[in-house]
PDB file of N, CA and C in Angstrom:
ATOM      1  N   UNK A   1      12.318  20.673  -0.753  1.00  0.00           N
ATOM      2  CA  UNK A   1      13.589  20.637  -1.448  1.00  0.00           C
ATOM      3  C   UNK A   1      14.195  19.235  -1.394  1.00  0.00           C
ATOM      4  N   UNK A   2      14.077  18.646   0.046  1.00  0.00           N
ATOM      5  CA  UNK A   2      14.741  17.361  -0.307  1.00  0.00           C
ATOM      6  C   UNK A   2      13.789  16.493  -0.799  1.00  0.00           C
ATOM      7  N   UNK A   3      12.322  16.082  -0.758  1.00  0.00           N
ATOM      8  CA  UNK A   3      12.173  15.303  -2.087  1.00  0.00           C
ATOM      9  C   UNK A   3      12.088  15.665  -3.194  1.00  0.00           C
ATOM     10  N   UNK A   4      12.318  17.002  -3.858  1.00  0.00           N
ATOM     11  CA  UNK A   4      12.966  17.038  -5.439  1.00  0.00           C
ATOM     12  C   UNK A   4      14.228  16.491  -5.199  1.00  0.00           C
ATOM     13  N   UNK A   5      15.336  16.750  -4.502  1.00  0.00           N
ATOM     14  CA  UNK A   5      16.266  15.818  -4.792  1.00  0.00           C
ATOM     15  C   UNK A   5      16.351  14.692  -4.549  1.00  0.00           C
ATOM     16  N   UNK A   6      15.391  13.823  -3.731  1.00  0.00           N
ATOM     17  CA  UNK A   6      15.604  12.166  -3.345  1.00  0.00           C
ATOM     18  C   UNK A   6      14.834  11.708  -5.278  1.00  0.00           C
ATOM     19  N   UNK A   7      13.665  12.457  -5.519  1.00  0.00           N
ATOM     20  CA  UNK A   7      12.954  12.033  -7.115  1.00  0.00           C
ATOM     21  C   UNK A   7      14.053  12.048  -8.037  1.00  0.00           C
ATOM     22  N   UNK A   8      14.785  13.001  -7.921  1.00  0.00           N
ATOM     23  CA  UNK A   8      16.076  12.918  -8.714  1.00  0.00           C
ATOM     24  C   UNK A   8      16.728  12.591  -8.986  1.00  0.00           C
ATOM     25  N   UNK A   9      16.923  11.121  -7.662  1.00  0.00           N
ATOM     26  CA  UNK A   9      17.962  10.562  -7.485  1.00  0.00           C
ATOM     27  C   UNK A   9      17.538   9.312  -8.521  1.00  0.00           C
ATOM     28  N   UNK A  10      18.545   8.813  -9.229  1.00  0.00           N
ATOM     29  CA  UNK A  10      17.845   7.118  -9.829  1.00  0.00           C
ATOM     30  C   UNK A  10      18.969   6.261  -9.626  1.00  0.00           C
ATOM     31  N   UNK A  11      18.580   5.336  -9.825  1.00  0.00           N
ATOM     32  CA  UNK A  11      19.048   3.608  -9.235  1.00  0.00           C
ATOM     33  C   UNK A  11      20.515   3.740 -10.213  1.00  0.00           C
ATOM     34  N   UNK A  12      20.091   4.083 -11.523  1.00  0.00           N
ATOM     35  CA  UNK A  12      21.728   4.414 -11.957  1.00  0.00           C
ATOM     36  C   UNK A  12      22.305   5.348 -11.889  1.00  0.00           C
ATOM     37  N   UNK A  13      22.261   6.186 -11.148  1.00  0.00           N
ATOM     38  CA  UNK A  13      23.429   7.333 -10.526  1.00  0.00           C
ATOM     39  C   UNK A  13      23.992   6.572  -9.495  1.00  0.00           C
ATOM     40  N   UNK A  14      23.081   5.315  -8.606  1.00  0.00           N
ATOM     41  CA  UNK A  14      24.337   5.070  -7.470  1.00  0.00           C
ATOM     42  C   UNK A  14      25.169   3.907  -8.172  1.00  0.00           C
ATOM     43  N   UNK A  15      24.822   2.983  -9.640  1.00  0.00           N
ATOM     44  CA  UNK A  15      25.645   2.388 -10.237  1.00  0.00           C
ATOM     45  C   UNK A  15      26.509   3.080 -10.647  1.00  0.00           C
ATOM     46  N   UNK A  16      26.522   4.052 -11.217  1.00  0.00           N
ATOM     47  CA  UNK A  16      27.911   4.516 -11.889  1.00  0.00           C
ATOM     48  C   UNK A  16      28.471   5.408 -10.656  1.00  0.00           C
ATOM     49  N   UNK A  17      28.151   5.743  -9.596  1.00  0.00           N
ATOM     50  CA  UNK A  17      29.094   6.229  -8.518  1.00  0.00           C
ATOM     51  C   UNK A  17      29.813   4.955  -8.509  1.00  0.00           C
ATOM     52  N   UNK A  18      29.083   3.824  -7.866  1.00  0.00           N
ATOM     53  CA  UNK A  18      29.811   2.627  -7.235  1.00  0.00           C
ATOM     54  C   UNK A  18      30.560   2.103  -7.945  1.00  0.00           C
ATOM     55  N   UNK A  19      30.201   2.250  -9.111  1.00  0.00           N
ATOM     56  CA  UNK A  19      31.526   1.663 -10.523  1.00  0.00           C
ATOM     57  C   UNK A  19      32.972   2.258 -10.636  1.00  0.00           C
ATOM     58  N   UNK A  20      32.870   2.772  -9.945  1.00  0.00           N
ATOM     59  CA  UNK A  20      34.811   3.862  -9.900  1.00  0.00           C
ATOM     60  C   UNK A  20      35.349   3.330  -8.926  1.00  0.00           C
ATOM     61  N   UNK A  21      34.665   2.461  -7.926  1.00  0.00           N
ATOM     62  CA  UNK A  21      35.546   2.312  -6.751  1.00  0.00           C
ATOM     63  C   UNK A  21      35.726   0.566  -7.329  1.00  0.00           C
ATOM     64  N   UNK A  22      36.522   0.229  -8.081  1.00  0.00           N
ATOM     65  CA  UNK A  22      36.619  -1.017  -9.196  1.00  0.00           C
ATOM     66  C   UNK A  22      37.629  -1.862  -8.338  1.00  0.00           C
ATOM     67  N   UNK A  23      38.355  -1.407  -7.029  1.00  0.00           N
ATOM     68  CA  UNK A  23      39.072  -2.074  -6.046  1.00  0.00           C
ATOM     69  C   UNK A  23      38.413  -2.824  -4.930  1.00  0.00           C
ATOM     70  N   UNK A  24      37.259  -2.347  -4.893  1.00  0.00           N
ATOM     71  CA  UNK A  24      36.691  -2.581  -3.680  1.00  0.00           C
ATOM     72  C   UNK A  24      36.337  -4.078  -3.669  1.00  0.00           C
ATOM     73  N   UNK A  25      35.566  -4.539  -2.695  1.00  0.00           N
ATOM     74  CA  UNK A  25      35.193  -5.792  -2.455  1.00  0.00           C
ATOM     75  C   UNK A  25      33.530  -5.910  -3.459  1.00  0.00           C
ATOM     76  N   UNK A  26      33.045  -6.704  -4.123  1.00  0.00           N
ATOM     77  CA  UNK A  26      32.213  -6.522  -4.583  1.00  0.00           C
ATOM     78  C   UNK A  26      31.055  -7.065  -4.174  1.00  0.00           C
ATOM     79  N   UNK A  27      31.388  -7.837  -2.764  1.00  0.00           N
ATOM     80  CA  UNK A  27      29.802  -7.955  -2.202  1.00  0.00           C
ATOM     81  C   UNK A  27      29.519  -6.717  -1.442  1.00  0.00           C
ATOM     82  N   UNK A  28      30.585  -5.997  -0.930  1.00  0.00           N
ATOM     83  CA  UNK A  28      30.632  -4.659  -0.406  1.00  0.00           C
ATOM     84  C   UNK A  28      29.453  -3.802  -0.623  1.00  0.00           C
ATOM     85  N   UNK A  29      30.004  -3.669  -2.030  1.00  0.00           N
ATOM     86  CA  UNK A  29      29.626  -2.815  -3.095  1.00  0.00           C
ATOM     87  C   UNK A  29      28.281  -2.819  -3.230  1.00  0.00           C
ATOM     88  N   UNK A  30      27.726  -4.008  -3.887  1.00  0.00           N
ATOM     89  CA  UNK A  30      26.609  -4.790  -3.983  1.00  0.00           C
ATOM     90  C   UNK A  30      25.863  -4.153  -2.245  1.00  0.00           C
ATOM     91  N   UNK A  31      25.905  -4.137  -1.819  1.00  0.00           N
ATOM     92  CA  UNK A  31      25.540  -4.226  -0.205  1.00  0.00           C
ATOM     93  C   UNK A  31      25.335  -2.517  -0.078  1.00  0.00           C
ATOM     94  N   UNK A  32      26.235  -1.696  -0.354  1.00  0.00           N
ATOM     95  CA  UNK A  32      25.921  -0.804  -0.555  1.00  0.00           C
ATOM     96  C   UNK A  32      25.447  -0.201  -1.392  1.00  0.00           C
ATOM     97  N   UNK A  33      25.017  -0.494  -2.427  1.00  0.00           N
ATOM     98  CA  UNK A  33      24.073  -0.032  -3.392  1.00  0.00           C
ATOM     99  C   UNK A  33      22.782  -0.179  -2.952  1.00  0.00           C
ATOM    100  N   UNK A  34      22.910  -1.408  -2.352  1.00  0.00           N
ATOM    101  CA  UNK A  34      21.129  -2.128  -2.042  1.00  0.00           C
ATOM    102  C   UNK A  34      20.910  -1.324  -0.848  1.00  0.00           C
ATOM    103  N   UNK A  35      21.241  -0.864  -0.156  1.00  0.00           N
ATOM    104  CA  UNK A  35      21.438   0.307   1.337  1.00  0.00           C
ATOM    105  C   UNK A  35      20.837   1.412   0.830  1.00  0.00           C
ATOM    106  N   UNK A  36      21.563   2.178  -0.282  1.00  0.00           N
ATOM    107  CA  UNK A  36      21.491   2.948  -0.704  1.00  0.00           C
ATOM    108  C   UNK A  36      19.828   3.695  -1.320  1.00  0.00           C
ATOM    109  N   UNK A  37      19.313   2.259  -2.173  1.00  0.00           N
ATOM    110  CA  UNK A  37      18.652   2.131  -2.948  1.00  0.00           C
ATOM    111  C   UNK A  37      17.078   1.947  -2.127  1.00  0.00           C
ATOM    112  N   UNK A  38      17.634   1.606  -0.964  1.00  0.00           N
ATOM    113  CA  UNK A  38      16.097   1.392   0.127  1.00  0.00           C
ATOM    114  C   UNK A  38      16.414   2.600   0.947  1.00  0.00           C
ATOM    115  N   UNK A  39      17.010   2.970   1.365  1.00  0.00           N
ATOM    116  CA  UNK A  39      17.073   4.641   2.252  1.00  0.00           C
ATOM    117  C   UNK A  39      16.375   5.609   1.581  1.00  0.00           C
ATOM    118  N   UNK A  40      16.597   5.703   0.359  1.00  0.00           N
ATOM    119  CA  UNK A  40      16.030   6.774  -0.919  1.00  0.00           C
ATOM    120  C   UNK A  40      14.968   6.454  -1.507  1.00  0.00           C
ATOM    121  N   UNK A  41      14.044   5.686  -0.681  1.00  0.00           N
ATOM    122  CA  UNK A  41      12.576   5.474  -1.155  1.00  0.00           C
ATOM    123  C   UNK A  41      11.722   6.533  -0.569  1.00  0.00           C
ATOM    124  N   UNK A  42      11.008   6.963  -1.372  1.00  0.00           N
ATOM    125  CA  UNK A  42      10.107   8.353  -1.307  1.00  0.00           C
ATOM    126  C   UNK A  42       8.822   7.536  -0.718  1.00  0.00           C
ATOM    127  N   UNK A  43       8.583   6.415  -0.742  1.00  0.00           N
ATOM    128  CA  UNK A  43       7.421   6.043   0.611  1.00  0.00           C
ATOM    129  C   UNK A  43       7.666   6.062   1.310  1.00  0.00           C
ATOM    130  N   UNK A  44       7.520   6.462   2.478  1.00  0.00           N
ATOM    131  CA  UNK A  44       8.611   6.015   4.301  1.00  0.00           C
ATOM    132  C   UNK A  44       7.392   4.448   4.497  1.00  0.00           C
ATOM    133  N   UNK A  45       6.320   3.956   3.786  1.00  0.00           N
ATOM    134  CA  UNK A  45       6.206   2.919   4.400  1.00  0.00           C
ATOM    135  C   UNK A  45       7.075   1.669   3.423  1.00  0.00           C
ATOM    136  N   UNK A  46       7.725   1.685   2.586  1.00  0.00           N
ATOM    137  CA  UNK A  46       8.555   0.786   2.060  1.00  0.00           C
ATOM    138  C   UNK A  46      10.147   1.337   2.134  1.00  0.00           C
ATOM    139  N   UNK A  47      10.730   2.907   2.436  1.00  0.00           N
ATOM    140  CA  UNK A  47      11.787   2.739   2.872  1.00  0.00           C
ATOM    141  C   UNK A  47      12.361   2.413   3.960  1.00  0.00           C
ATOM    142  N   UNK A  48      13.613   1.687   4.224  1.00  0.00           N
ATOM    143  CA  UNK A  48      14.290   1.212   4.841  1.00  0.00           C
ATOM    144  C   UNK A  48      13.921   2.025   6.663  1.00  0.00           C
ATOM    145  N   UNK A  49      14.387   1.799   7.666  1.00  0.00           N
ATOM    146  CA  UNK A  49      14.269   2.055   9.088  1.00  0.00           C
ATOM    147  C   UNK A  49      15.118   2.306   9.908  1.00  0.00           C
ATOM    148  N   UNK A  50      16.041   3.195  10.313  1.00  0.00           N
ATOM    149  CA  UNK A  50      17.162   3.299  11.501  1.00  0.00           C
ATOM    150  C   UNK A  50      17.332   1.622  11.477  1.00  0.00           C
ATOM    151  N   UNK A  51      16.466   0.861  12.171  1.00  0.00           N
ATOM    152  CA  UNK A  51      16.844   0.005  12.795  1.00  0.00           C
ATOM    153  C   UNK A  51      17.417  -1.387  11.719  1.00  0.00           C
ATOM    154  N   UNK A  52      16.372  -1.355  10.509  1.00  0.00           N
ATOM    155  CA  UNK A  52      16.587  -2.354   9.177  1.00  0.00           C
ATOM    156  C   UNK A  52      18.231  -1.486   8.838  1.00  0.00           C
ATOM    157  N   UNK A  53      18.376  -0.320   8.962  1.00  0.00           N
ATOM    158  CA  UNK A  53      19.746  -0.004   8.158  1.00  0.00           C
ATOM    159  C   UNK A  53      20.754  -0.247   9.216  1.00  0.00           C
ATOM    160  N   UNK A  54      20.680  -0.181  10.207  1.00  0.00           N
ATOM    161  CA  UNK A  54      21.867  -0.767  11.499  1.00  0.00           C
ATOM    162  C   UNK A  54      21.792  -2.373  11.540  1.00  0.00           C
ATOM    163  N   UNK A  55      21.165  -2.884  10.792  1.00  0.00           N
ATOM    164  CA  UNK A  55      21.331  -4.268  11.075  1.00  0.00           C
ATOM    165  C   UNK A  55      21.474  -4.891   9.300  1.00  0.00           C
ATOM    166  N   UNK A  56      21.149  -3.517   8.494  1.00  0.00           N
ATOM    167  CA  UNK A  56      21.853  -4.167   7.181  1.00  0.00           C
ATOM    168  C   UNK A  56      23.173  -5.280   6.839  1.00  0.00           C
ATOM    169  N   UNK A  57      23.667  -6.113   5.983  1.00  0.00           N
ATOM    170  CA  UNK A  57      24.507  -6.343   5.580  1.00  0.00           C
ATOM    171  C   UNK A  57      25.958  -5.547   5.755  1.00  0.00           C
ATOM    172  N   UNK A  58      25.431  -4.155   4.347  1.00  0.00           N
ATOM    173  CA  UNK A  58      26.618  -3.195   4.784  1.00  0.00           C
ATOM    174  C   UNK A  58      27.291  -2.784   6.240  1.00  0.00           C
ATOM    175  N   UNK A  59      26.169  -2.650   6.987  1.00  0.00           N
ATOM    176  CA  UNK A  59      26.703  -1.723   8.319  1.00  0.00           C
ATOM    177  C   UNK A  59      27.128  -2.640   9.229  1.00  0.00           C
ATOM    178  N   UNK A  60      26.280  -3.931   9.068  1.00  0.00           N
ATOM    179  CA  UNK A  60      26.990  -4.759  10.166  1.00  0.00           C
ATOM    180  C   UNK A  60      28.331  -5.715   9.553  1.00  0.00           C
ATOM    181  N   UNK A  61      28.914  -5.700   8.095  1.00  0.00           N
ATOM    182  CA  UNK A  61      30.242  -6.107   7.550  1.00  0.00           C
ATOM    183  C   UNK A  61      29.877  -7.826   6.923  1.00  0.00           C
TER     184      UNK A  61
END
């Protein structure tokens, strides 16, 4: 069940989520999209890692 929904997911559903929040900071943004966009890789040997996402951009500010 959850990889029919991670296949489901595409690169522009998290653009137009992230596009409503039009206040925000936009390297933020940017930062969290790219987070976003490597967590939800259906290879686990090219998605992102506990440890690559705790030391991301986003998470560390």
């Amino acid at each position: 069940a959850v990889k029919r929904l991670l296949v489901n997911i595409k690169a522009k559903d998290f653009s137009s989520l992230i596009s409503c929040y039009t206040g925000e900071d936009p390297k933020m943004l940017a930062n969290f999209k790219d987070m976003l966009d490597r967590i939800f890789v259906l290879d686990p040997e090219k998605r992102l890692t506990i440890s690559q996402a705790l030391s991301h951009p986003f998470t560390t500010g």
